[in-house]
N, C-alpha and C. Protein backbone atom coordinates (compact mmCIF):
# COMPACT_ATOMS: atom_id res chain seq x y z
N UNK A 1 -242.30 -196.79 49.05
CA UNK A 1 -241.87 -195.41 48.94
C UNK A 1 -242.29 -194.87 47.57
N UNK A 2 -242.84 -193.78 47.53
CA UNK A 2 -243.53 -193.04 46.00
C UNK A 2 -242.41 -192.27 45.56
N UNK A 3 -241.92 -192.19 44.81
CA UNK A 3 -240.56 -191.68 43.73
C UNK A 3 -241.33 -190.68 43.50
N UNK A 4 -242.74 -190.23 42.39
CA UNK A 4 -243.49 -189.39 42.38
C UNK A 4 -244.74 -189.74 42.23
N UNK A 5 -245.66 -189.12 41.81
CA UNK A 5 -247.19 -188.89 41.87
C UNK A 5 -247.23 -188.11 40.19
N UNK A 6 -248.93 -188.23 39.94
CA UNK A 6 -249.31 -187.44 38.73
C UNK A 6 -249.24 -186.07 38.90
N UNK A 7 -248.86 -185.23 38.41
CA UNK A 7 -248.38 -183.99 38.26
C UNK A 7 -247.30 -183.66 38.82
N UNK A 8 -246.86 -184.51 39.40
CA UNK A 8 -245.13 -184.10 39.92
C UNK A 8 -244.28 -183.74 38.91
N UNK A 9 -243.24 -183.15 38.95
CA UNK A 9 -242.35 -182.97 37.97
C UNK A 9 -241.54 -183.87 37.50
N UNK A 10 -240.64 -185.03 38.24
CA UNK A 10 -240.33 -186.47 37.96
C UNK A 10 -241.33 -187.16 36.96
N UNK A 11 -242.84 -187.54 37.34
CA UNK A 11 -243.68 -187.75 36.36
C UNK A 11 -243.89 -187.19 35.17
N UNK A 12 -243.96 -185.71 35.56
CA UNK A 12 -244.64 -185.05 34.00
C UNK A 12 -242.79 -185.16 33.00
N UNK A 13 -241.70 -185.60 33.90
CA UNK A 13 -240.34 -185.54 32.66
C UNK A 13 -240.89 -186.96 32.18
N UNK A 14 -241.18 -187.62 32.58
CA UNK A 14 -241.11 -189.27 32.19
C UNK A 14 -242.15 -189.43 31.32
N UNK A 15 -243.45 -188.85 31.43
CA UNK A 15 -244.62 -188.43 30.48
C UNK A 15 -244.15 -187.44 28.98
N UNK A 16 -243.43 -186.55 29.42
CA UNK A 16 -242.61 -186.05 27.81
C UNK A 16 -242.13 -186.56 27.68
N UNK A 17 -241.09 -187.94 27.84
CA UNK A 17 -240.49 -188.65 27.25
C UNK A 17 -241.01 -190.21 26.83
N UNK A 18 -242.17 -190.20 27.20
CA UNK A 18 -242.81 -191.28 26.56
C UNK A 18 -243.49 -190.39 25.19
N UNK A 19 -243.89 -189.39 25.20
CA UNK A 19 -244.74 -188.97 23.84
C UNK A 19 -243.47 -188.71 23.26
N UNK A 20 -242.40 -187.86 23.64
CA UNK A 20 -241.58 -187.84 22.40
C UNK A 20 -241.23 -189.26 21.81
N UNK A 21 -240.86 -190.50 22.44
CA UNK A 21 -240.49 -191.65 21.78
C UNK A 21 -241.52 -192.09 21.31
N UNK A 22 -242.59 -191.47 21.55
CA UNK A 22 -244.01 -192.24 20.87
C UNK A 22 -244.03 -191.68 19.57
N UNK A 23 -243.41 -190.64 18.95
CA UNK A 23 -243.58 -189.10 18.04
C UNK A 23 -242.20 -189.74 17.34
N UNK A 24 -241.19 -189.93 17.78
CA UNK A 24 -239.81 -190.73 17.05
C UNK A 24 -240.40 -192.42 16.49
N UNK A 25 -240.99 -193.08 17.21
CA UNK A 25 -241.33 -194.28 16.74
C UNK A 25 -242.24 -194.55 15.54
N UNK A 26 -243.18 -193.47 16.11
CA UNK A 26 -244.32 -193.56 14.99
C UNK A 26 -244.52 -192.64 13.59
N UNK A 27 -243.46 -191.64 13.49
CA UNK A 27 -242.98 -190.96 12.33
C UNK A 27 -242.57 -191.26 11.11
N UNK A 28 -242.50 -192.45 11.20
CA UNK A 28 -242.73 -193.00 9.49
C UNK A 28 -243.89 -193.66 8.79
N UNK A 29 -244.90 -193.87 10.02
CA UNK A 29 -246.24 -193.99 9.79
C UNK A 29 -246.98 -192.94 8.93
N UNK A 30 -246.60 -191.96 8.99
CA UNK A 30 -246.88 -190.92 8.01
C UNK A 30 -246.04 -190.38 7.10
N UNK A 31 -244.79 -190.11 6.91
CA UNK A 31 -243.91 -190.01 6.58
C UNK A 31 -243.73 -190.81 5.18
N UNK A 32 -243.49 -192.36 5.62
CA UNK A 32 -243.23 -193.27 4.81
C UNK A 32 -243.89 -193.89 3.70
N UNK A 33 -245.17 -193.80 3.47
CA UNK A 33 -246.03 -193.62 3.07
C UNK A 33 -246.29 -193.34 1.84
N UNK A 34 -245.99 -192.03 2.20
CA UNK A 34 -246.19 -190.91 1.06
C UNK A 34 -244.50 -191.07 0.17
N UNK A 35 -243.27 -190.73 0.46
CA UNK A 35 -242.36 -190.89 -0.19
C UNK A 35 -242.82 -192.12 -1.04
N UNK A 36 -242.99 -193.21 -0.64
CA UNK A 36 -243.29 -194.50 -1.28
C UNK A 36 -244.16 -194.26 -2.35
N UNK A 37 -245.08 -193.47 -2.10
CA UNK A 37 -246.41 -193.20 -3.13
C UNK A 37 -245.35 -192.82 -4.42
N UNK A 38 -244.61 -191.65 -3.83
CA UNK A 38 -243.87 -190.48 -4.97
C UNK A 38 -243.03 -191.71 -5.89
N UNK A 39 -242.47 -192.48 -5.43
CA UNK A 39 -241.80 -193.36 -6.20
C UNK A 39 -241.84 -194.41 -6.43
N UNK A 40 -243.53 -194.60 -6.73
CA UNK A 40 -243.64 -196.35 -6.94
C UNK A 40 -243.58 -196.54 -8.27
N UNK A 41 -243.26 -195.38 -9.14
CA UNK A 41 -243.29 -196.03 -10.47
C UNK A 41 -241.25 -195.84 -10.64
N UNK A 42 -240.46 -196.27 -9.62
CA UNK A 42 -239.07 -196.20 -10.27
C UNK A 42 -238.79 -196.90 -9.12
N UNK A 43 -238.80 -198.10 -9.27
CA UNK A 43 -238.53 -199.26 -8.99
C UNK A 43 -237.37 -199.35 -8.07
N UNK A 44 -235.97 -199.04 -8.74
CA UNK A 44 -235.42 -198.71 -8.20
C UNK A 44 -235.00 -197.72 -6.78
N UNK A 45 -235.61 -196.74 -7.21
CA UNK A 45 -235.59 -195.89 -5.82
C UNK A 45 -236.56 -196.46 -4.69
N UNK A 46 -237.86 -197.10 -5.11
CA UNK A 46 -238.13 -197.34 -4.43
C UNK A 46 -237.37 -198.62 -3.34
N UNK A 47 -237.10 -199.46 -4.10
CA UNK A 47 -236.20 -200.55 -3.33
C UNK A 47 -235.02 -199.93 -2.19
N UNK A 48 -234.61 -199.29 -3.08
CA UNK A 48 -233.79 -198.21 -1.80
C UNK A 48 -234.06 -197.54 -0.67
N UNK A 49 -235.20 -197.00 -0.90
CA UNK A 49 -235.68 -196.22 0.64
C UNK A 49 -236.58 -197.21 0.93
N UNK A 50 -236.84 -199.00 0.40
CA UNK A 50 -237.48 -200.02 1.53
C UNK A 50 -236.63 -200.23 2.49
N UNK A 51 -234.77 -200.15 1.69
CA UNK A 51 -233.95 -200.80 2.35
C UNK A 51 -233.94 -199.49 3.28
N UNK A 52 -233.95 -198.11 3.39
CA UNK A 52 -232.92 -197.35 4.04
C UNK A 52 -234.65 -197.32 5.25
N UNK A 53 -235.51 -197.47 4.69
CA UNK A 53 -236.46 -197.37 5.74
C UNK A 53 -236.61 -198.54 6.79
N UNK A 54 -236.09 -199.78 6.68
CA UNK A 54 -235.61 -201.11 7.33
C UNK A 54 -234.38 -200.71 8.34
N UNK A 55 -233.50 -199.81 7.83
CA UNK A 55 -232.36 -199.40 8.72
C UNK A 55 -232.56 -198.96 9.61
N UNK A 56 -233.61 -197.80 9.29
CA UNK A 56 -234.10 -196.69 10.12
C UNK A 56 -235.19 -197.23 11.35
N UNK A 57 -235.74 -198.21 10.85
CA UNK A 57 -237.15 -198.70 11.72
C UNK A 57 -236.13 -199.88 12.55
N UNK A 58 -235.01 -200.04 12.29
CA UNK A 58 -234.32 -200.85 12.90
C UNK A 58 -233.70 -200.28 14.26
N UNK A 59 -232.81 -199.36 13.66
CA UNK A 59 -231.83 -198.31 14.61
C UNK A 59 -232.66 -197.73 15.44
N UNK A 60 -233.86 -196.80 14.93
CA UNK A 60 -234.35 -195.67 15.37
C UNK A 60 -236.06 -195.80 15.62
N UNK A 61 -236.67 -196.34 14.84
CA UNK A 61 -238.45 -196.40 15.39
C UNK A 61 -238.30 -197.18 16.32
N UNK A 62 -237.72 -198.39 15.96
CA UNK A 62 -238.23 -199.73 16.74
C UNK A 62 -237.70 -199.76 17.76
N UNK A 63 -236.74 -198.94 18.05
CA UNK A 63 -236.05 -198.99 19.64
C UNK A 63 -237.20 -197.69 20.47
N UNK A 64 -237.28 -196.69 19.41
CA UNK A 64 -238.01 -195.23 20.21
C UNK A 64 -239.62 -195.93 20.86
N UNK A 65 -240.18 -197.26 19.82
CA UNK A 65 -241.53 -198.04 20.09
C UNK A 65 -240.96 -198.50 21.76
N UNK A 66 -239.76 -199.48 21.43
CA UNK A 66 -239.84 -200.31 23.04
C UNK A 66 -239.92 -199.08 23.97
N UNK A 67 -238.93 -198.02 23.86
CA UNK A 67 -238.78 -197.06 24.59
C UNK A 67 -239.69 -196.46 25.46
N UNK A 68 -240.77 -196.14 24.45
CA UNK A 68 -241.83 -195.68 24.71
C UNK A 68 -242.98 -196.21 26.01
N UNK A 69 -243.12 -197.41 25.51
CA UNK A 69 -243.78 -198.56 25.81
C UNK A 69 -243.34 -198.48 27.52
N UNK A 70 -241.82 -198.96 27.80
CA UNK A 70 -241.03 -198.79 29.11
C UNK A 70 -241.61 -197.94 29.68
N UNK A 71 -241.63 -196.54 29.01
CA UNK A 71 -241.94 -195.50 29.89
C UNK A 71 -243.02 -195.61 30.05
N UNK A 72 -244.16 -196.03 29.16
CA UNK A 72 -245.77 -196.05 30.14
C UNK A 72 -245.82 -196.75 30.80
N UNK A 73 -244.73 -198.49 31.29
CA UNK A 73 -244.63 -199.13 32.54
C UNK A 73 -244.52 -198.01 33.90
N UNK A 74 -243.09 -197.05 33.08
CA UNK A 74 -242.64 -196.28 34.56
C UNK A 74 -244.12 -195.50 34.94
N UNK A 75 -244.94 -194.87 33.88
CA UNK A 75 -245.79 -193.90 34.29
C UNK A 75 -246.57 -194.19 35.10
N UNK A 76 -247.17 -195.86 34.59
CA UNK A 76 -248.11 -196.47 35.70
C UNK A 76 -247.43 -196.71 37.48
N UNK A 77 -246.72 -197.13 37.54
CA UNK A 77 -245.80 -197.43 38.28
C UNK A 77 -245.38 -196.22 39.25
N UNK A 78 -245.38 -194.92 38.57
CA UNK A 78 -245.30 -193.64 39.45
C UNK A 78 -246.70 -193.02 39.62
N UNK A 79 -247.74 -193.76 38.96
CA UNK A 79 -249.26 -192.72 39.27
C UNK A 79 -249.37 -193.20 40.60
N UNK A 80 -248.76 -193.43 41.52
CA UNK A 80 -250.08 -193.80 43.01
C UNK A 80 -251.12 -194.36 42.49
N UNK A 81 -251.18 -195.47 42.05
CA UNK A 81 -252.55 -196.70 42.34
C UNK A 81 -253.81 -196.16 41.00
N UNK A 82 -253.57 -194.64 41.08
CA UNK A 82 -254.27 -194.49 39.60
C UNK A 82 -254.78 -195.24 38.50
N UNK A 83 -253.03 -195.36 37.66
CA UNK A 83 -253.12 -196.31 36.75
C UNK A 83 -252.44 -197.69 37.24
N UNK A 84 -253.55 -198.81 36.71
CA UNK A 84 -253.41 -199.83 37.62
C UNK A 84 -252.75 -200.96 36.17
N UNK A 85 -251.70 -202.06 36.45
CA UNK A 85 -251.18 -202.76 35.11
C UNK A 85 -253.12 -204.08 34.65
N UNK A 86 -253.67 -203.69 36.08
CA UNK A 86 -254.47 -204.68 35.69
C UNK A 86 -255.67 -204.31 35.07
N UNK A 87 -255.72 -202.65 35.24
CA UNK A 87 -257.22 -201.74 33.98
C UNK A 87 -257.06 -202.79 32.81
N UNK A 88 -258.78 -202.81 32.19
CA UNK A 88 -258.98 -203.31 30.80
C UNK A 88 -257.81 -202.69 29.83
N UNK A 89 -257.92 -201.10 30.05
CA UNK A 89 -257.10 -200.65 28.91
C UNK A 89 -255.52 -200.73 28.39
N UNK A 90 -254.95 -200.66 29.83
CA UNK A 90 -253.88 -200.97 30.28
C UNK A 90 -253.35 -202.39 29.39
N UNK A 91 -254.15 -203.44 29.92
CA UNK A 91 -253.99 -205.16 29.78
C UNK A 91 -253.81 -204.61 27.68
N UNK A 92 -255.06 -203.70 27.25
CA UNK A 92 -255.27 -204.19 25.73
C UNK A 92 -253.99 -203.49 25.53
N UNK A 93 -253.45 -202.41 25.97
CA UNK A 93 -252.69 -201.46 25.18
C UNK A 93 -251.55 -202.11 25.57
N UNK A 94 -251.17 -202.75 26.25
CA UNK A 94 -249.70 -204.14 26.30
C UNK A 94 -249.87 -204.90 25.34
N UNK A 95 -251.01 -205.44 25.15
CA UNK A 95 -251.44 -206.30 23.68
C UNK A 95 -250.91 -205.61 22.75
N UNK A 96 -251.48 -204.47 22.50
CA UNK A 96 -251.32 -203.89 21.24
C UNK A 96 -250.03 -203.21 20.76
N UNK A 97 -249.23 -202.89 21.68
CA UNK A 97 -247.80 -202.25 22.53
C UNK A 97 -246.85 -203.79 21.66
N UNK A 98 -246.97 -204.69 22.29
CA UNK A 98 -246.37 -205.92 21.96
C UNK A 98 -246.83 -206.45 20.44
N UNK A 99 -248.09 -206.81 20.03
CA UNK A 99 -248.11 -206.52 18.15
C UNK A 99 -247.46 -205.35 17.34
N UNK A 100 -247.16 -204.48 18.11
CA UNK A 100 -246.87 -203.18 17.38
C UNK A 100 -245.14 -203.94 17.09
N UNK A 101 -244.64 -204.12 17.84
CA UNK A 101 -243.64 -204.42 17.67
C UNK A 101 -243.00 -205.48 16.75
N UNK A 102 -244.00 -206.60 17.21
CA UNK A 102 -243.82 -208.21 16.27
C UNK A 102 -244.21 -207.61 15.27
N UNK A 103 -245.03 -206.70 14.59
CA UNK A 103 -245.39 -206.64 13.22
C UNK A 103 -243.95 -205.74 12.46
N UNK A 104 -243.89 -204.59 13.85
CA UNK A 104 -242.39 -203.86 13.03
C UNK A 104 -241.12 -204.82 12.63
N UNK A 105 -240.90 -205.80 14.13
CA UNK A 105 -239.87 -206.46 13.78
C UNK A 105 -239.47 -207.47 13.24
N UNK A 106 -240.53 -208.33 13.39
CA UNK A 106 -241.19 -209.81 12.34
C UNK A 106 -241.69 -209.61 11.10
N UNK A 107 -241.85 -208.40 10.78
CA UNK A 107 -242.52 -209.02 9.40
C UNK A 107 -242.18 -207.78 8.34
N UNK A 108 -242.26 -206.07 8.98
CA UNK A 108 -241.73 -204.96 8.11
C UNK A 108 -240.55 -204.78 8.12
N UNK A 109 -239.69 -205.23 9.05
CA UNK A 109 -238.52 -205.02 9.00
C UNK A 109 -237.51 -205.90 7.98
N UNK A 110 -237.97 -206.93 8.10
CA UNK A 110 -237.13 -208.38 7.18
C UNK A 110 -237.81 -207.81 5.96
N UNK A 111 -239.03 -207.47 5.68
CA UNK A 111 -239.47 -207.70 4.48
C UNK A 111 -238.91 -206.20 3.71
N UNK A 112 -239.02 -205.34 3.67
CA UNK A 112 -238.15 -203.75 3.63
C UNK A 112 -237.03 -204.36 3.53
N UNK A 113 -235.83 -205.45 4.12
CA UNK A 113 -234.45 -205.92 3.93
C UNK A 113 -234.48 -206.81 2.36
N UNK A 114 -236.05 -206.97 2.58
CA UNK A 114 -235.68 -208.42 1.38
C UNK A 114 -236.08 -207.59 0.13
N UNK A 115 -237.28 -206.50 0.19
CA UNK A 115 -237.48 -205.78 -1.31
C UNK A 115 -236.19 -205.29 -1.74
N UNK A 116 -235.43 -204.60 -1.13
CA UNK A 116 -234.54 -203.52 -0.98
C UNK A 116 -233.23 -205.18 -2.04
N UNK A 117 -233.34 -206.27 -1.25
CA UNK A 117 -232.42 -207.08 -1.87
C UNK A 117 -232.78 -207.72 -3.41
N UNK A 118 -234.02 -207.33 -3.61
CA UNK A 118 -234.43 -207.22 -4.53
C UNK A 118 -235.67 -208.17 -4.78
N UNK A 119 -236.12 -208.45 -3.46
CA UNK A 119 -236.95 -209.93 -3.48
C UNK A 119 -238.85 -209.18 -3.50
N UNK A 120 -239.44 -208.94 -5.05
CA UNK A 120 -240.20 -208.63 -5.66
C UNK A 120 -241.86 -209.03 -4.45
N UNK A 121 -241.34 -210.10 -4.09
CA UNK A 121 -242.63 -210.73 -3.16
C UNK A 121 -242.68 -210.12 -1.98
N UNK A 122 -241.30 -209.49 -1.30
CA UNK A 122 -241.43 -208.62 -0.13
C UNK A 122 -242.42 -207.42 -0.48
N UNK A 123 -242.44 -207.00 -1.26
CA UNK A 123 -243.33 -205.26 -1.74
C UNK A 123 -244.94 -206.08 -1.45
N UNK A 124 -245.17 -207.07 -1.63
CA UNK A 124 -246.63 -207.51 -1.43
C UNK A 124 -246.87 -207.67 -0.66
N UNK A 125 -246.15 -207.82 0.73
CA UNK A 125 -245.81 -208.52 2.57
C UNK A 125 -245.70 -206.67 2.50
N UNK A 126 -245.00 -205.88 2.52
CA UNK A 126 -244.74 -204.56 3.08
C UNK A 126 -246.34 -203.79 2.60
N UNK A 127 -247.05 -204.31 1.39
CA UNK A 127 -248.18 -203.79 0.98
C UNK A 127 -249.28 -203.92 1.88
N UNK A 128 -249.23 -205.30 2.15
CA UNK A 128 -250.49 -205.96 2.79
C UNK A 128 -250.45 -206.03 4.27
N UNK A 129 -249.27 -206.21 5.08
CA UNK A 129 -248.82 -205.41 6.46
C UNK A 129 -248.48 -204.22 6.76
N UNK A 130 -248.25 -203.30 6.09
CA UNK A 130 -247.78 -202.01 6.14
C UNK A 130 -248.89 -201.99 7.35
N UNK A 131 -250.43 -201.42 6.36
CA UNK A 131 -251.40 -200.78 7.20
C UNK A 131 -251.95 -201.01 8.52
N UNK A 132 -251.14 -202.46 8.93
CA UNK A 132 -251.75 -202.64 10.45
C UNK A 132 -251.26 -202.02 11.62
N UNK A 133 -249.91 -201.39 11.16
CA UNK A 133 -249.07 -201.01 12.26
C UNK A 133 -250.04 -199.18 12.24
N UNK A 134 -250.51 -198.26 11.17
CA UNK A 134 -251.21 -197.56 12.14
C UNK A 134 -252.44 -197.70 12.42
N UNK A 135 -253.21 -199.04 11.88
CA UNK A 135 -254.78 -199.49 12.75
C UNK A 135 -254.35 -199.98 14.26
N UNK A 136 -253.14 -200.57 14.71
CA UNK A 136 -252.45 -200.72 16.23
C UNK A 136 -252.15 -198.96 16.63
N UNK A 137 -251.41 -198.67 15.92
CA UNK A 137 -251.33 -197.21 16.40
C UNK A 137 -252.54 -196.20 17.28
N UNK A 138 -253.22 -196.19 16.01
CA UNK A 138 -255.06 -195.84 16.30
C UNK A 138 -255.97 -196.23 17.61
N UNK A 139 -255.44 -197.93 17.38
CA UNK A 139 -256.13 -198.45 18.84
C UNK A 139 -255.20 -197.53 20.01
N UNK A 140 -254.05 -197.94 20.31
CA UNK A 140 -252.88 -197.29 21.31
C UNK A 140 -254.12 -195.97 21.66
N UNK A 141 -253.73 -195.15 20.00
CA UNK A 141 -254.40 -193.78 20.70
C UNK A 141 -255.95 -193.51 21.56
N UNK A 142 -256.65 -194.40 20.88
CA UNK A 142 -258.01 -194.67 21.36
C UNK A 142 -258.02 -194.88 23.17
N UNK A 143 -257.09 -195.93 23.56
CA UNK A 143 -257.19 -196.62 24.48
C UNK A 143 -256.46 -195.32 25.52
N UNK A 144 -255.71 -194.52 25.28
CA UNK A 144 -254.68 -193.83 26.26
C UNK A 144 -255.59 -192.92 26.30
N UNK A 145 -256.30 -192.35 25.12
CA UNK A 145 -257.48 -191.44 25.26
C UNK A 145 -258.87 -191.68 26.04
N UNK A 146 -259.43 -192.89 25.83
CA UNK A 146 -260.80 -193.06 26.62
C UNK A 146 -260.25 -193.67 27.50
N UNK A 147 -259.59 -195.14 27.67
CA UNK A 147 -259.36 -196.07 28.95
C UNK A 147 -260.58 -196.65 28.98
N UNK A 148 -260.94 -197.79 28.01
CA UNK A 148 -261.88 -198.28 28.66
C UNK A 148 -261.98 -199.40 29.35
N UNK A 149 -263.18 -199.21 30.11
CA UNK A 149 -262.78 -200.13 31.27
C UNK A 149 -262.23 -199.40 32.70
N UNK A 150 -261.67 -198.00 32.38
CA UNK A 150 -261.67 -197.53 33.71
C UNK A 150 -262.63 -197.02 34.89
């Protein structure tokens, strides 16, 4: 039984609500960034918004990421045979869907807990991983944009 199809209205709600959680998840990718820039010479503040940005990517990105993610299961799942889980692009952007996450939750998240606690070696782990989460981002966009392999 088909629940909906592409351009149905069931679909196109489930399609705005994958970009908005895609737009909530990925908003400190740009965001975060830059505050950090403004205050890398006061040490202090900065340790603070590692910690309050660890809270936040805790509570609020990293759930809006899975969120997201779910909903491009449902989208495929409501295109009629369209989008298939077994497309090239599909298969990479689960790859990349699933690193996006292990990198937020394995490695920026603890490490943002540990600068913030004051642990000097986390700022070199948040330095040197920061940038992969939007080169994964980038791919995501690449892949939802061309599909290759379709």
């Amino acid at each position: 039984m088909l629940i909906a199809e592409i351009g149905s209205t069931s679909y196109d709600v489930v399609l705005f609500l994958h970009i908005v959680a895609i737009i909530i998840a990925l908003a400190p990718l740009v965001v975060d960034p830059i505050i950090a820039m403004q205050w890398a010479d006061d040490k202090a503040s900065l340790q603070k918004f590692a910690g309050t940005m660890a809270q936040n990517n805790l509570k609020i990105h990293g759930n809006a990421l899975i969120v997201a993610g779910l909903l491009g299961f449902a989208l495929s799942g409501m295109s009629d045979d369209v989008i298939e889980m077994s497309q090239t692009w599909m298969i990479l952007a689960i790859i990349a869907w699933i690193a996006m996450i292990g990198v937020l939750h394995g490695v920026l998240i603890p490490a943002g807990k540990a600068f913030a606690a004051g642990d000097d070696a986390a700022q070199k782990k948040l330095a040197t991983i920061g940038p992969v989460l939007p080169l994964l981002t980038l791919l995501q966009v690449y892949l939802m944009v061309f599909k290759p392999g379709l």
